[in-house]
N, C-alpha and C. Protein backbone atom coordinates (compact mmCIF):
# COMPACT_ATOMS: atom_id res chain seq x y z
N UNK A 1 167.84 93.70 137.81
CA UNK A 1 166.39 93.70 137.90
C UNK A 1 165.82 94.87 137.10
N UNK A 2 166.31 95.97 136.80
CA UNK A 2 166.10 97.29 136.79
C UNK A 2 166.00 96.91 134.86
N UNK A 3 167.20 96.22 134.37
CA UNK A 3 167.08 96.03 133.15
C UNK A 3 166.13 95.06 132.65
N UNK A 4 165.53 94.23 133.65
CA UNK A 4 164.68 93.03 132.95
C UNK A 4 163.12 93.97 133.06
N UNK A 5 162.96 94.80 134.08
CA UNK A 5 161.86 95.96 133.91
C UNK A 5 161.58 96.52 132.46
N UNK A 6 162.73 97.11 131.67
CA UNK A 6 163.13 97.75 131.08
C UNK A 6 162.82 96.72 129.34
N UNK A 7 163.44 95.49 130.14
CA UNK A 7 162.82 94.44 128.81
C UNK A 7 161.29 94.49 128.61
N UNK A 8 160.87 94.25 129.79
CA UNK A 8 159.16 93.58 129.73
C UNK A 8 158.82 95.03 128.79
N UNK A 9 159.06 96.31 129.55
CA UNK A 9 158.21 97.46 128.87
C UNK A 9 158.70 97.51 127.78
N UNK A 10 159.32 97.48 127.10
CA UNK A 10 159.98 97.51 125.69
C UNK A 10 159.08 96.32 124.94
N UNK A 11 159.28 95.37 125.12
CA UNK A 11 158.42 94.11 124.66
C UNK A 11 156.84 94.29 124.49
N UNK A 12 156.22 94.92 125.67
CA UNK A 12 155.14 95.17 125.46
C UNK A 12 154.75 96.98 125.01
N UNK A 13 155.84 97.98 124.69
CA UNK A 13 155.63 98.80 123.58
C UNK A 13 155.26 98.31 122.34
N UNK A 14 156.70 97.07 121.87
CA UNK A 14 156.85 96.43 120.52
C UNK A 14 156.01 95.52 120.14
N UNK A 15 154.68 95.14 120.99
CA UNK A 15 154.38 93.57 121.09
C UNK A 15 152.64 94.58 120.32
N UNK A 16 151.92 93.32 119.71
CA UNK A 16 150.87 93.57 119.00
C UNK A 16 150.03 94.13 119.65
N UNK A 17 149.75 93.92 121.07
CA UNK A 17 148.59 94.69 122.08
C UNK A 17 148.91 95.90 121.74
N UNK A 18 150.22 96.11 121.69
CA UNK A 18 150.20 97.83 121.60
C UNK A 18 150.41 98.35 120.26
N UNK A 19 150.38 97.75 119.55
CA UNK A 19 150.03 98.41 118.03
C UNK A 19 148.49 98.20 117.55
N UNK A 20 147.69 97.38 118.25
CA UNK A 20 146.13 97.41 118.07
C UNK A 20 145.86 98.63 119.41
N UNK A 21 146.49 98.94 120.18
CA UNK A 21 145.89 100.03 121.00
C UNK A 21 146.61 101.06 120.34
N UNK A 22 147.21 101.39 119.64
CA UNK A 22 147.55 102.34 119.03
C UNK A 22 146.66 103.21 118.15
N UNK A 23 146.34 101.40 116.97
CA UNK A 23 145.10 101.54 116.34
C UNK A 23 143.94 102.44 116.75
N UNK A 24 143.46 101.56 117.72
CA UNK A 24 142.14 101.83 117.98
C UNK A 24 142.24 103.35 118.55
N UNK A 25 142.95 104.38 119.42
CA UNK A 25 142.71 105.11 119.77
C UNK A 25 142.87 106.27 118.42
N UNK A 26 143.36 105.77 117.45
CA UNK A 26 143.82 107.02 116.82
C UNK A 26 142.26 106.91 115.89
N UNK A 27 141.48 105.28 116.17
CA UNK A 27 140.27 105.09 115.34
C UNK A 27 139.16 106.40 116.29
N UNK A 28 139.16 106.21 117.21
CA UNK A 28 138.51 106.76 118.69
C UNK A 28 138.60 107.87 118.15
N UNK A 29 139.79 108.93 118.30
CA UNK A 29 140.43 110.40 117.82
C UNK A 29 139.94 110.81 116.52
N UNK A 30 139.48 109.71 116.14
CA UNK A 30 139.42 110.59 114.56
C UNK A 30 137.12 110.30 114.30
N UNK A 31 136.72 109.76 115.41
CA UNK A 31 135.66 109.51 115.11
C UNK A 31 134.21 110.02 116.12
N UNK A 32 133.61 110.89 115.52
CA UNK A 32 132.82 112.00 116.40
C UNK A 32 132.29 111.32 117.23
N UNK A 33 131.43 110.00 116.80
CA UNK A 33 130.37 109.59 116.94
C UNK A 33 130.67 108.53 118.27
N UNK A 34 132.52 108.23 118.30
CA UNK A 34 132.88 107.50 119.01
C UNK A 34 133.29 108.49 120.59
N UNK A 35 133.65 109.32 120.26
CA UNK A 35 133.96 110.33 121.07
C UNK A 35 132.62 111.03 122.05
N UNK A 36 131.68 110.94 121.12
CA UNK A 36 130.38 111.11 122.21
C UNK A 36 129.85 110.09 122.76
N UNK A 37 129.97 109.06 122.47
CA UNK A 37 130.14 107.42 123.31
C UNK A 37 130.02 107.92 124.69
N UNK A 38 131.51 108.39 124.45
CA UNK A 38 132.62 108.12 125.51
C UNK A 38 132.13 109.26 126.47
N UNK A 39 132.12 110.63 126.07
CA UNK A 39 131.78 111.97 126.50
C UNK A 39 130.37 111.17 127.58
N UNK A 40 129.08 110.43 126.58
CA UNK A 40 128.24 110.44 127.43
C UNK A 40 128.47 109.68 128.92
N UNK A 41 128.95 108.34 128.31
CA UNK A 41 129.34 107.79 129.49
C UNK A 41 130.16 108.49 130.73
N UNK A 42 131.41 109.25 130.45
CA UNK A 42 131.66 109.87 131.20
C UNK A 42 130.73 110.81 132.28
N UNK A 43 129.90 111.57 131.53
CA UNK A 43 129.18 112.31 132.13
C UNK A 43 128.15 111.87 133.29
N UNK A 44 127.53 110.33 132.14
CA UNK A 44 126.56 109.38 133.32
C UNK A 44 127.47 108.94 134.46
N UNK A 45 128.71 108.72 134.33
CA UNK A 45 129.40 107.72 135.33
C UNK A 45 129.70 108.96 136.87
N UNK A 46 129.88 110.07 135.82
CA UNK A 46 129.81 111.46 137.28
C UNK A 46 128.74 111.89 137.74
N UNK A 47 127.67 111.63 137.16
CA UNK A 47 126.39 112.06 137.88
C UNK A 47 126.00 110.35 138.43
N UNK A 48 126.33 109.94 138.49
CA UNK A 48 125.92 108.31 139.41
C UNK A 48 127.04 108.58 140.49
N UNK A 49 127.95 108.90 140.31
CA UNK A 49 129.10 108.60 141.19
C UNK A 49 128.52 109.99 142.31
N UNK A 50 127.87 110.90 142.33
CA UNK A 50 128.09 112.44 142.56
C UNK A 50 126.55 111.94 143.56
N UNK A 51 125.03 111.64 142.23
CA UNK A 51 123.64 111.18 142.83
C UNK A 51 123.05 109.77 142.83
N UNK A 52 124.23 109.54 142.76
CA UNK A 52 123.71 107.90 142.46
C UNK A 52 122.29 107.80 141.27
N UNK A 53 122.27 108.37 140.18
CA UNK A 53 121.21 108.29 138.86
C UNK A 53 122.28 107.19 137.98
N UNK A 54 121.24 105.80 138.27
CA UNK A 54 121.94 104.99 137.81
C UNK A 54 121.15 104.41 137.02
N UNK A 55 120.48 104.52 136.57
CA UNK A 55 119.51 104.16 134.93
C UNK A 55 120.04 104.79 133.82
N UNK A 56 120.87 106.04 133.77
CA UNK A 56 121.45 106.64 133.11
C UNK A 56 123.10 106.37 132.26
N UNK A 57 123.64 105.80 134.04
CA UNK A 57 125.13 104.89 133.94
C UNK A 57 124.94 103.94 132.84
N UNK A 58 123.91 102.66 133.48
CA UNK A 58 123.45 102.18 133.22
C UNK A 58 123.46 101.80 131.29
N UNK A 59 122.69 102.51 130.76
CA UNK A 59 122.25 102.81 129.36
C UNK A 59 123.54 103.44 129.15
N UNK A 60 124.50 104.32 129.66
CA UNK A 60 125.59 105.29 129.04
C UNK A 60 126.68 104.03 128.93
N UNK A 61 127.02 102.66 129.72
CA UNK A 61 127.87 101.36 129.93
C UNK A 61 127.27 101.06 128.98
N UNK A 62 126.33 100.38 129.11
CA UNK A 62 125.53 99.77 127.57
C UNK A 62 126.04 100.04 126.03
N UNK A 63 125.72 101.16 125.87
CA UNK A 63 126.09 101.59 124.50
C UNK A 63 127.65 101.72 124.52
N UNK A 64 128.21 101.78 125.50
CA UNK A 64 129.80 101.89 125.08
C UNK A 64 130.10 100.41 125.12
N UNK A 65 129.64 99.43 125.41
CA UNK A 65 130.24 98.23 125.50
C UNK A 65 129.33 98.04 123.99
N UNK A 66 128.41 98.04 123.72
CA UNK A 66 127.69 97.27 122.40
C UNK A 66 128.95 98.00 121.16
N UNK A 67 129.54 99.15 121.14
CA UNK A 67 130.68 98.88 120.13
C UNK A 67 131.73 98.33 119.67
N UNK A 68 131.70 97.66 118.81
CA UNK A 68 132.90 96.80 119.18
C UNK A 68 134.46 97.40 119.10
N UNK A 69 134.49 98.72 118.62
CA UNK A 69 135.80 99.28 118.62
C UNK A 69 135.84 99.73 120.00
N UNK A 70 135.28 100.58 120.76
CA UNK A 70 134.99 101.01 122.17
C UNK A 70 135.18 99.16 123.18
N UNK A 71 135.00 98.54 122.69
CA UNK A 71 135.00 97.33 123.89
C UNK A 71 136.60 95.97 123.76
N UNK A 72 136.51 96.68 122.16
CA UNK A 72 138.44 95.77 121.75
C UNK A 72 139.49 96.88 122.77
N UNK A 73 139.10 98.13 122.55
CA UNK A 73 139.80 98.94 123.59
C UNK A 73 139.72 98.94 124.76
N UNK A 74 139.01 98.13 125.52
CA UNK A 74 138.62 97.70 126.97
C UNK A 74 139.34 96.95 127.18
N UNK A 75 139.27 96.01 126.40
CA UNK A 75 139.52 94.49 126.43
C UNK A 75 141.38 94.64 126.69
N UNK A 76 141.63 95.36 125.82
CA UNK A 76 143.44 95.82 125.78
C UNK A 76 143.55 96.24 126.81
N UNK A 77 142.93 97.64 126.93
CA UNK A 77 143.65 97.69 128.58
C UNK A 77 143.06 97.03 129.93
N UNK A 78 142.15 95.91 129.71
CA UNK A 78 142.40 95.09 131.13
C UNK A 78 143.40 94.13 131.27
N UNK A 79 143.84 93.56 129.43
CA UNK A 79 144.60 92.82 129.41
C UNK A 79 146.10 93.28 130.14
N UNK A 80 146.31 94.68 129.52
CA UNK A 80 147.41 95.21 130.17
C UNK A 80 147.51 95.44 131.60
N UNK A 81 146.29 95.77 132.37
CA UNK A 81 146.24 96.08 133.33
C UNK A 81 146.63 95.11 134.14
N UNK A 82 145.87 93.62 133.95
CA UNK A 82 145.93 92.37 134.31
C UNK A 82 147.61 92.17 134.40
N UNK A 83 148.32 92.26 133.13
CA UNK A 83 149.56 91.73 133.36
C UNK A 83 150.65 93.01 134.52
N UNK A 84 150.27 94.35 134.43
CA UNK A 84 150.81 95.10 135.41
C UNK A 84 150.58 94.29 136.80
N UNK A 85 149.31 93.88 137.11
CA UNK A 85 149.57 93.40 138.29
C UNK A 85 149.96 92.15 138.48
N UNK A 86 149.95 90.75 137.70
CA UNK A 86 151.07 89.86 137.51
C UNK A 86 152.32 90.36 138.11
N UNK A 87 152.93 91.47 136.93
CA UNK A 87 154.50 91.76 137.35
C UNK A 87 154.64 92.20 138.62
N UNK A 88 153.54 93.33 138.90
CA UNK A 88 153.97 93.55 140.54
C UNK A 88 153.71 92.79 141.35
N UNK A 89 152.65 91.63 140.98
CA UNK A 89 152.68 90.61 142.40
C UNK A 89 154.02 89.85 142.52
N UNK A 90 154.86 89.75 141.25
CA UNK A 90 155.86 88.74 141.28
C UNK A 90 156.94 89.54 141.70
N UNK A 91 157.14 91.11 141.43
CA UNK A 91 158.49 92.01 142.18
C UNK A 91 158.05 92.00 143.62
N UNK A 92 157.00 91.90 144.14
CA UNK A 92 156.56 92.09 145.55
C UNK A 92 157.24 90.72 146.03
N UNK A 93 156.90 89.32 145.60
CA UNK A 93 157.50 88.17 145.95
C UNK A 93 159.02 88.26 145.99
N UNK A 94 159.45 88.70 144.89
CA UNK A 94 160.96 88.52 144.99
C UNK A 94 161.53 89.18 146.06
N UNK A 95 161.36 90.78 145.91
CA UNK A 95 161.49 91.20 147.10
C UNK A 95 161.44 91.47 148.44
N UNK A 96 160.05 90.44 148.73
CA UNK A 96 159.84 90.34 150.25
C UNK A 96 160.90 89.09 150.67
N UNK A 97 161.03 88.78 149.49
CA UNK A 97 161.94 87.30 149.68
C UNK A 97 163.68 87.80 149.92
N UNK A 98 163.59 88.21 149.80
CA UNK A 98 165.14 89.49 149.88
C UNK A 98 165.50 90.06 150.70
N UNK A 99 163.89 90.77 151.05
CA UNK A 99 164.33 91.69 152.59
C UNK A 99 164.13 91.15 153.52
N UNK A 100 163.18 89.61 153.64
CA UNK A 100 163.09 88.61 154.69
C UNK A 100 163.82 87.99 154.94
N UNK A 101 164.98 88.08 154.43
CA UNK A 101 166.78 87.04 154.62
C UNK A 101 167.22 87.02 156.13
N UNK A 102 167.74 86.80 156.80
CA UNK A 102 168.47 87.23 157.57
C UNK A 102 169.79 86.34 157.12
């Protein structure tokens, strides 16, 4: 089991999602304008989360989703995220199925 783990993550190092997220962050890293995107949003998402000032969130989500390099990078990691929990719903099955034997 331990080695078929070992496949999937290897596969999805080697696999195109992760050479377009590679891309894009080193696009992110190298681009001011993208980086204060991000900075603002951050900042709105802690002062909503902290005073609830959510006209600010709001407009700070907005503009990070209207880029399309900022939102292909979303898009990757929900995709990834999505399949993390695939795999763990299916190791949770196998294994409840294992330790439920008698």
């Amino acid at each position: 089991m331990i080695d078929k783990a070992y496949f999937i993550t290897d596969e999805i190092q080697n696999s195109n999602i992760n050479e377009k997220l590679i891309k894009i962050k080193n696009e992110i890293k190298n681009d001011p304008d993208l980086k204060k995107i991000i900075d603002n949003f951050k900042n709105a998402k802690e002062l909503y989360e902290k005073y609830k000032i959510k006209d600010d969130f709001i407009e700070a989500k907005k503009k990070l989703l209207e880029n399309e390099i900022l939102k292909e990078y979303i898009d990757i990691q929900n995709k990834i995220n999505m399949l993390s929990i695939k795999i763990n719903n299916r190791i949770k099955q196998i294994t409840d199925g294992v330790t439920n034997k008698k």
